[in-house]
C-alpha atoms as a PDB file:
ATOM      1  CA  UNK A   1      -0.477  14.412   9.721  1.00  0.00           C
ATOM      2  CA  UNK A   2       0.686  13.214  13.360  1.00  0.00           C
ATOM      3  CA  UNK A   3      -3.208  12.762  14.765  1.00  0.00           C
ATOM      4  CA  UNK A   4      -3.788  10.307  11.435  1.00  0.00           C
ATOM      5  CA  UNK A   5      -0.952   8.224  12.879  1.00  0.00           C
ATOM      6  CA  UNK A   6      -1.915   8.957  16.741  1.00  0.00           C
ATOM      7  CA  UNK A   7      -5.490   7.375  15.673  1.00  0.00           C
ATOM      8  CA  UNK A   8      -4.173   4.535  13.536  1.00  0.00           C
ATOM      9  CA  UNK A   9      -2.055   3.547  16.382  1.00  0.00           C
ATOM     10  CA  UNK A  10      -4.848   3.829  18.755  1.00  0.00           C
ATOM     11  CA  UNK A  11      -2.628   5.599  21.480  1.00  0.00           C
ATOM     12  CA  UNK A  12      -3.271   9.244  23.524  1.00  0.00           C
ATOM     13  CA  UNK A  13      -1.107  11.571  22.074  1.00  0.00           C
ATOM     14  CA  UNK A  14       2.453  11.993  20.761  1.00  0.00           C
ATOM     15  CA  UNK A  15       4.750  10.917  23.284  1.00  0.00           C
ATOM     16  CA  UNK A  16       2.774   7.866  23.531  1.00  0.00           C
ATOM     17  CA  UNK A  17       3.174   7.583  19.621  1.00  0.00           C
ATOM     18  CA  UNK A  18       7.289   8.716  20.212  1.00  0.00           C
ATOM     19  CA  UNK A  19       7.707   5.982  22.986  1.00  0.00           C
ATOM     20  CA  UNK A  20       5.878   3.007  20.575  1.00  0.00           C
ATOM     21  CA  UNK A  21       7.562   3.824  17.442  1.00  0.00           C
ATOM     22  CA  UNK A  22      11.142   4.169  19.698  1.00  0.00           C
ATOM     23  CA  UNK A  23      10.482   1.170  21.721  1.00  0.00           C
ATOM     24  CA  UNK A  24      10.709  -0.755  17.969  1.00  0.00           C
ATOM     25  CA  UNK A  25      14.157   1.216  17.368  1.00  0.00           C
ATOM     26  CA  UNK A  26      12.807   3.341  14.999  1.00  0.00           C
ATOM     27  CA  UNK A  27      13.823   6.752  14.888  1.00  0.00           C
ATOM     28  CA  UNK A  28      10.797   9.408  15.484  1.00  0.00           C
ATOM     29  CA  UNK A  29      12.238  12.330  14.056  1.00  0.00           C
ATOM     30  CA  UNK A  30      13.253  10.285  11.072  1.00  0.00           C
ATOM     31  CA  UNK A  31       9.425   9.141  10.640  1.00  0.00           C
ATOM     32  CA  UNK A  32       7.792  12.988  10.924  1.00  0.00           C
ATOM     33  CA  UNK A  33      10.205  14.332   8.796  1.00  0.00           C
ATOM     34  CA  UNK A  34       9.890  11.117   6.248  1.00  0.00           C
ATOM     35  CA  UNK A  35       6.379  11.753   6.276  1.00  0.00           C
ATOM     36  CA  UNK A  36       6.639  15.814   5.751  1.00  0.00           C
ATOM     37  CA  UNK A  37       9.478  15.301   2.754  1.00  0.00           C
ATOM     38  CA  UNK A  38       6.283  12.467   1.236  1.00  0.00           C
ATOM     39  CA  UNK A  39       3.059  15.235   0.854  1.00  0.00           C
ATOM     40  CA  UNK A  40       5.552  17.593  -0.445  1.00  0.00           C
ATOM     41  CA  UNK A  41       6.612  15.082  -2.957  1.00  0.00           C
ATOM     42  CA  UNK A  42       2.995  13.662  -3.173  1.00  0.00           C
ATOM     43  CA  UNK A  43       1.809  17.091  -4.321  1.00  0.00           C
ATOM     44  CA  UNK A  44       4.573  17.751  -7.007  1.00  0.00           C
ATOM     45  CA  UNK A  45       3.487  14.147  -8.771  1.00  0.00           C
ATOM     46  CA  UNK A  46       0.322  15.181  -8.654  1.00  0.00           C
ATOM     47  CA  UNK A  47       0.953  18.150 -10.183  1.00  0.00           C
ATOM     48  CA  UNK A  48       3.091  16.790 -13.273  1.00  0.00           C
ATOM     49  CA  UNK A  49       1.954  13.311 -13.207  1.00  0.00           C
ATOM     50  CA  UNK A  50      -2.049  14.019 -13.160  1.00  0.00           C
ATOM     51  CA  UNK A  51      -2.833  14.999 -16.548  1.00  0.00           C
ATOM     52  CA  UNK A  52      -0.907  11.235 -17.982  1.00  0.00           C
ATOM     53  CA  UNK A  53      -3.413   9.290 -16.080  1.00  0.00           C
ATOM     54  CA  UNK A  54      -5.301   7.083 -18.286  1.00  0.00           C
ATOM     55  CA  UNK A  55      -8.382   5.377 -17.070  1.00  0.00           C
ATOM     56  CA  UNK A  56     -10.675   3.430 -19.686  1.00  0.00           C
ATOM     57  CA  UNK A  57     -14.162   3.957 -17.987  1.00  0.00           C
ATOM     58  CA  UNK A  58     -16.085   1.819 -20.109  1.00  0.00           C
ATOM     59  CA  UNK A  59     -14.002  -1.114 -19.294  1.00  0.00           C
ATOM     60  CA  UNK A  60     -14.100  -0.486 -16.303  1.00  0.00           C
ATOM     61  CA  UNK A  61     -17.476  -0.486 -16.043  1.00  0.00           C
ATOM     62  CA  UNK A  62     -17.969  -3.722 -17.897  1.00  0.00           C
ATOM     63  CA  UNK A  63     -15.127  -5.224 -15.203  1.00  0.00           C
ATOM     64  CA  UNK A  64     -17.325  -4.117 -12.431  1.00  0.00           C
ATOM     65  CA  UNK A  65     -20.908  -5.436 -13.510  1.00  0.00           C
ATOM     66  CA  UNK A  66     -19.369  -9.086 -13.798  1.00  0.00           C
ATOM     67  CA  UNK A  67     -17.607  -8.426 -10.326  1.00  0.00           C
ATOM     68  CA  UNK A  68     -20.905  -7.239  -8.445  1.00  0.00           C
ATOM     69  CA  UNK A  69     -22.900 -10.027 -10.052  1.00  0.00           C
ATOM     70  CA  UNK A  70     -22.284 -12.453  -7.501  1.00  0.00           C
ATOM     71  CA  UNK A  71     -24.931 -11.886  -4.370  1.00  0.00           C
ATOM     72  CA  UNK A  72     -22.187 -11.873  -1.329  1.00  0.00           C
ATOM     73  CA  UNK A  73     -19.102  -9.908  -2.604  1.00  0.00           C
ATOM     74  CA  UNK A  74     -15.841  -9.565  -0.322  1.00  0.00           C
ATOM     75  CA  UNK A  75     -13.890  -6.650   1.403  1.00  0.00           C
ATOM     76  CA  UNK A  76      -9.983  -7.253   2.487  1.00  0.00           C
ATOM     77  CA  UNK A  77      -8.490  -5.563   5.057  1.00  0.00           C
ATOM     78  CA  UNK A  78      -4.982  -5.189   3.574  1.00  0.00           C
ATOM     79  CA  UNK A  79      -1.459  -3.998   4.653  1.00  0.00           C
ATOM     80  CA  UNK A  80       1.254  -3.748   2.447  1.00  0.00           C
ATOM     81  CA  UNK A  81       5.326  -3.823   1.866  1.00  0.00           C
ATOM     82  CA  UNK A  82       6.663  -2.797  -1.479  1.00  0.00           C
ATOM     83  CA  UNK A  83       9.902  -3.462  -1.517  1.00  0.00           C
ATOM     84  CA  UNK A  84      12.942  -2.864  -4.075  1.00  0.00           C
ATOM     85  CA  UNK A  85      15.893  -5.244  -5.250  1.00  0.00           C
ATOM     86  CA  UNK A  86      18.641  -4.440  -6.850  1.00  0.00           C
ATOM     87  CA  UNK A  87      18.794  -7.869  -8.940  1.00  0.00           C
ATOM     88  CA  UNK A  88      16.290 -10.886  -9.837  1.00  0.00           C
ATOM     89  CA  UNK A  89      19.084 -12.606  -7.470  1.00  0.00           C
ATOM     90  CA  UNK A  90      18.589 -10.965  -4.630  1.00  0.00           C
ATOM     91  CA  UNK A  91      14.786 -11.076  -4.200  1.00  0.00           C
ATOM     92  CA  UNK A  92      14.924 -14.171  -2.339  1.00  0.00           C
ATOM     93  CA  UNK A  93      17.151 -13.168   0.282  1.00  0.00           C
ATOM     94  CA  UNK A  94      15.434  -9.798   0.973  1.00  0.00           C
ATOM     95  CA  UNK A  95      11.780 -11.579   1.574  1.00  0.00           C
ATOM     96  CA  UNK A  96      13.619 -13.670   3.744  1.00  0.00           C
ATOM     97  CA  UNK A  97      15.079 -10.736   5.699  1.00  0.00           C
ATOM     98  CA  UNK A  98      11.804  -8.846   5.760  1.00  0.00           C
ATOM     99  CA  UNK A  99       9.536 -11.884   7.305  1.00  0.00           C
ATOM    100  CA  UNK A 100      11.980 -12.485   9.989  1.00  0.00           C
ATOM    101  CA  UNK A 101      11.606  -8.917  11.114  1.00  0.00           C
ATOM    102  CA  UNK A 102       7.611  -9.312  10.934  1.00  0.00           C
ATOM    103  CA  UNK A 103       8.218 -12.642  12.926  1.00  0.00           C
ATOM    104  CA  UNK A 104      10.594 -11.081  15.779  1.00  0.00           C
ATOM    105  CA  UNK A 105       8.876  -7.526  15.352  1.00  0.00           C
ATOM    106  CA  UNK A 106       5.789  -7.355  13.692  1.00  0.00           C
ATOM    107  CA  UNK A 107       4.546  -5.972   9.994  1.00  0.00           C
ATOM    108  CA  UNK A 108       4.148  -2.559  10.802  1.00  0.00           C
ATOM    109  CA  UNK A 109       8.241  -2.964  11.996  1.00  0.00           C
ATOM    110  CA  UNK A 110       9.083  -3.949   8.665  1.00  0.00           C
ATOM    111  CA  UNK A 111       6.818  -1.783   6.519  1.00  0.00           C
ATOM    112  CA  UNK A 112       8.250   1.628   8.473  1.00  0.00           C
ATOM    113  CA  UNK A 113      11.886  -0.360   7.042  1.00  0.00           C
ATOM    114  CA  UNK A 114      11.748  -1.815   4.440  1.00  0.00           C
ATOM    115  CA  UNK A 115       8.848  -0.473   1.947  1.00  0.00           C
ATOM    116  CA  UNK A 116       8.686   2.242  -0.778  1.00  0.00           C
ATOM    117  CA  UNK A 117       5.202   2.296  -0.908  1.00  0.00           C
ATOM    118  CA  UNK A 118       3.356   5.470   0.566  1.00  0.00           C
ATOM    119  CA  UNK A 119       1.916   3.894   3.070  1.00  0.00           C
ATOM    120  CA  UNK A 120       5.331   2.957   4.978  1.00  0.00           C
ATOM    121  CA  UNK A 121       4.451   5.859   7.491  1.00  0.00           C
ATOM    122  CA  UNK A 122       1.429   4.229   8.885  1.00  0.00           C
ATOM    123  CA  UNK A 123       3.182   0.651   8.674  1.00  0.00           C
ATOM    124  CA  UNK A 124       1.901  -0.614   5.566  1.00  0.00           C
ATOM    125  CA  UNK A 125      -1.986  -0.466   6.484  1.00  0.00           C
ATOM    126  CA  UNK A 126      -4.133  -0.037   3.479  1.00  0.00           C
ATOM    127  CA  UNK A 127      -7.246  -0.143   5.335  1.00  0.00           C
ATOM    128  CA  UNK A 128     -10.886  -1.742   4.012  1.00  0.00           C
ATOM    129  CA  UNK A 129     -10.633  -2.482  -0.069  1.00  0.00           C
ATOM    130  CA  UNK A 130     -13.742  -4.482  -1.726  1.00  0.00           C
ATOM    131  CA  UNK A 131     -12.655  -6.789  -4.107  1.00  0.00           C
ATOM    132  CA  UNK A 132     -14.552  -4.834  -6.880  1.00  0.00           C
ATOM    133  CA  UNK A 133     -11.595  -2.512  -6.936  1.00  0.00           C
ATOM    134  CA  UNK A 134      -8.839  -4.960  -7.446  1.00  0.00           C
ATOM    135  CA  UNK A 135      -7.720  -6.981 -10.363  1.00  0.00           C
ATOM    136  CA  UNK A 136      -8.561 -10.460 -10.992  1.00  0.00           C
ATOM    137  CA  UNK A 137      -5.421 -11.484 -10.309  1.00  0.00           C
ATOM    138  CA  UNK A 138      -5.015 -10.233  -7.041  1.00  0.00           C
ATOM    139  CA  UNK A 139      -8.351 -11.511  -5.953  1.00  0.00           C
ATOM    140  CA  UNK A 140      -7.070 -14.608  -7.044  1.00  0.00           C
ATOM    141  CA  UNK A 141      -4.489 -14.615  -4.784  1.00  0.00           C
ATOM    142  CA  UNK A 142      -6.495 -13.120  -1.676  1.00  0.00           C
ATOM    143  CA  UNK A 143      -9.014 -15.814  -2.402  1.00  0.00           C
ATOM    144  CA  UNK A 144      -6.537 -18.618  -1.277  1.00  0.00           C
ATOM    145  CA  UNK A 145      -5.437 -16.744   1.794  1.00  0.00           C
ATOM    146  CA  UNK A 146      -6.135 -16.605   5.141  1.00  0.00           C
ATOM    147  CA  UNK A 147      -6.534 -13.862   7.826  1.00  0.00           C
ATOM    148  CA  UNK A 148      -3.394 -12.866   9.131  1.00  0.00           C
ATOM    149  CA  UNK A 149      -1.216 -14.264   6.092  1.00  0.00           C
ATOM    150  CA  UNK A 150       1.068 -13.003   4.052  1.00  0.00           C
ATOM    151  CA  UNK A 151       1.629 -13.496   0.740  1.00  0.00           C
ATOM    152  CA  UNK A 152       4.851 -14.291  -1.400  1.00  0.00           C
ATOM    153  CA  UNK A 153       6.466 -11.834  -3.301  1.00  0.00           C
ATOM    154  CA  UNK A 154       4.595 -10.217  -6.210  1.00  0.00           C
ATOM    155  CA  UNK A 155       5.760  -8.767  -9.001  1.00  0.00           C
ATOM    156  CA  UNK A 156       4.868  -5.403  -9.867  1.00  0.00           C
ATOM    157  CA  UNK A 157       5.769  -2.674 -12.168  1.00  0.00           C
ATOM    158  CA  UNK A 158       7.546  -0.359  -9.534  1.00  0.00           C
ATOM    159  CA  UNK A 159       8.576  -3.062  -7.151  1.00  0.00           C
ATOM    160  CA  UNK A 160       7.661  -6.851  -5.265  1.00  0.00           C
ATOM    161  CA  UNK A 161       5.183  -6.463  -3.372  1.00  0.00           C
ATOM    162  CA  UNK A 162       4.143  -8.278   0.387  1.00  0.00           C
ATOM    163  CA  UNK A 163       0.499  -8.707   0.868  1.00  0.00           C
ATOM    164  CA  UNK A 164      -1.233  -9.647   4.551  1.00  0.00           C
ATOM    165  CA  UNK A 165      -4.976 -10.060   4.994  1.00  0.00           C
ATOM    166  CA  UNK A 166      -5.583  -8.134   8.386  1.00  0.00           C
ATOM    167  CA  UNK A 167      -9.409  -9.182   8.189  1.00  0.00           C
ATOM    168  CA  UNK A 168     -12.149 -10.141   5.729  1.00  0.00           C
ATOM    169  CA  UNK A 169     -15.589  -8.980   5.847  1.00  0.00           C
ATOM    170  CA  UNK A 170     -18.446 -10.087   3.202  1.00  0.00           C
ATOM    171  CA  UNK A 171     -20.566  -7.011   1.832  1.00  0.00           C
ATOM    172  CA  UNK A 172     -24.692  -8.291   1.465  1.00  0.00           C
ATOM    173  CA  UNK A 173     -26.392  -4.857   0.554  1.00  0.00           C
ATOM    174  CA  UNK A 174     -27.167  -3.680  -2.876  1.00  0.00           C
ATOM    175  CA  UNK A 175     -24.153  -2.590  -5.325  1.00  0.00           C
ATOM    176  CA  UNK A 176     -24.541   1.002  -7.037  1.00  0.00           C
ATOM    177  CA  UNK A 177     -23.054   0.659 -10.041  1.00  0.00           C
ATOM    178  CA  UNK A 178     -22.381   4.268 -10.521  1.00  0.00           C
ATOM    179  CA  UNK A 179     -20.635   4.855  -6.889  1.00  0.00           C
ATOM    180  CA  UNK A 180     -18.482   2.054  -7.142  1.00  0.00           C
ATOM    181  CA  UNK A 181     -17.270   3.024 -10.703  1.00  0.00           C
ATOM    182  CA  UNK A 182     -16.284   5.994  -9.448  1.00  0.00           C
ATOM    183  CA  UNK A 183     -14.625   4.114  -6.239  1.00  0.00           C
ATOM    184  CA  UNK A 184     -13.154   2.656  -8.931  1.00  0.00           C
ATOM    185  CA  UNK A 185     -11.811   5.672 -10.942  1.00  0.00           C
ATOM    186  CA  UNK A 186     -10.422   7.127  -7.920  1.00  0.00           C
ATOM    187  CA  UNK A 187      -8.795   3.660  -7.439  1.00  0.00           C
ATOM    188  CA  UNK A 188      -6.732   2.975 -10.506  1.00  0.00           C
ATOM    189  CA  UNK A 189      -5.594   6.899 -10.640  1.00  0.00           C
ATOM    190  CA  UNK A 190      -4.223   6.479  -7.044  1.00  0.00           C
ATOM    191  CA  UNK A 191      -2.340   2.973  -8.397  1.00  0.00           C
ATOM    192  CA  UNK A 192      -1.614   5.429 -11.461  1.00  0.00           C
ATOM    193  CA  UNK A 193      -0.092   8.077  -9.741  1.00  0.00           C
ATOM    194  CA  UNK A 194       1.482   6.047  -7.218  1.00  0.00           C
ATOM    195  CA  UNK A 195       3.450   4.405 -10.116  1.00  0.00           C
ATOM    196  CA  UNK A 196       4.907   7.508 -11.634  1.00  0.00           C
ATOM    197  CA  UNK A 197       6.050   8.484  -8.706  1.00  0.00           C
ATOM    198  CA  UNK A 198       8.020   5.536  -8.135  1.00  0.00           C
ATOM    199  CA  UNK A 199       9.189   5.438 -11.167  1.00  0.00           C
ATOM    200  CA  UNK A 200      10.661   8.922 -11.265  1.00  0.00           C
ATOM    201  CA  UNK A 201      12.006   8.304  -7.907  1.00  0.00           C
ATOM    202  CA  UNK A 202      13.731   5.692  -9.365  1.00  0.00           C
ATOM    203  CA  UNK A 203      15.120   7.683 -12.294  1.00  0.00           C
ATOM    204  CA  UNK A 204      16.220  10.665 -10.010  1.00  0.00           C
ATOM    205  CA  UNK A 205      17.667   8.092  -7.921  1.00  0.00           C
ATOM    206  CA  UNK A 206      20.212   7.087 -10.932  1.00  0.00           C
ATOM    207  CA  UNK A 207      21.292  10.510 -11.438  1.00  0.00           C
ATOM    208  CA  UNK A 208      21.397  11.764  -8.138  1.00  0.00           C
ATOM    209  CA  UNK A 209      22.545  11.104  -4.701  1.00  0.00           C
ATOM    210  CA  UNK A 210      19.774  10.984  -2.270  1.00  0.00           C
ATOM    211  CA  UNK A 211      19.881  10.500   1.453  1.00  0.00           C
ATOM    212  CA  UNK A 212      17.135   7.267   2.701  1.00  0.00           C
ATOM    213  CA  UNK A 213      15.896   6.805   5.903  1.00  0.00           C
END
């Protein structure tokens, strides 16, 4: 758990990691145990949530031949901050807040802050996604982007969500249909699962008290 964040930070060992995280005035302990508390949760939605996932494969598969049809298809190298609001009102003021901690901090600052999304722990980085994996809509958006911005605030199910194009690189080799349908698969029941469990965080959330970092 600590050597995936001591490689995605690209530093020696952990008190290098302790003294980078710190110098940002976040609290270390507060991260590790963050990320402990998250695979123990991870693994109880798994457990109840897995069986409700519902993934249409043959749409899927008709999705993905038009996608791959084009010669030169895309990859995105993608962080993320999904982020919560309490009212329509407020959304304004919180995007506000969070880009002008990216601007005097940086992204990864304001993902370990501000977002909900599982990810938060290694500051919002998604990491390489091909655009045959996300929806239309959101390859849309990426489309009209450039490396290194960010997106505004989109609506989602669980949450608004902050998009920022690390890097973009174009994929020229042949397209199995078969691999990347199951890329695919694996994919949506990740988004899937990823939404139930913010979801039923939110609904213990109502009922109970629960202490946030």
């Amino acid at each position: 758990m600590i050597l995936k964040i001591i490689r995605f930070k690209k530093v020696k060992n952990e008190d290098e990691l302790k003294m980078l995280i710190e110098s940002n005035n976040i609290n270390y302990s507060n991260i590790i145990e963050k990320m402990k508390y998250e695979n123990l949760w991870n693994e109880l939605i798994f457990k109840n949530f897995n069986p409700l996932i519902k993934i249409d494969k043959k749409k899927l598969r008709e999705e993905l031949v038009i996608k791959i049809s084009k010669n030169k298809k895309k990859e995105y190298n993608l962080s993320e901050i999904l982020f919560e609001i309490e009212s329509p009102k407020q959304i304004k003021n919180k995007y506000n807040e969070i880009i002008k901690l990216i601007k005097t901090k940086d992204f990864e600052t304001a993902a370990y802050k501000y977002s909900i999304a599982n990810s938060s722990t290694n500051g919002g980085q998604i990491g390489w996604v091909k655009e045959t994996l996300l929806s239309k809509k959101l390859n849309k958006i990426l489309g009209k982007m450039q490396i290194g911005s960010l997106s505004e605030p989109l609506k989602y199910p669980n949450g608004h969500l902050i998009i920022k194009i690390n890097n973009i690189r174009e994929i020229k080799k042949e397209t199995n249909i078969d691999k990347e349908l199951k890329e695919l698969i694996n994919f949506e029941s990740n988004k899937q699962l990823n939404q139930f469990s913010l979801l039923f965080y939110k609904k213990l959330k109502q009922n109970t008290k629960i202490n946030e970092y």
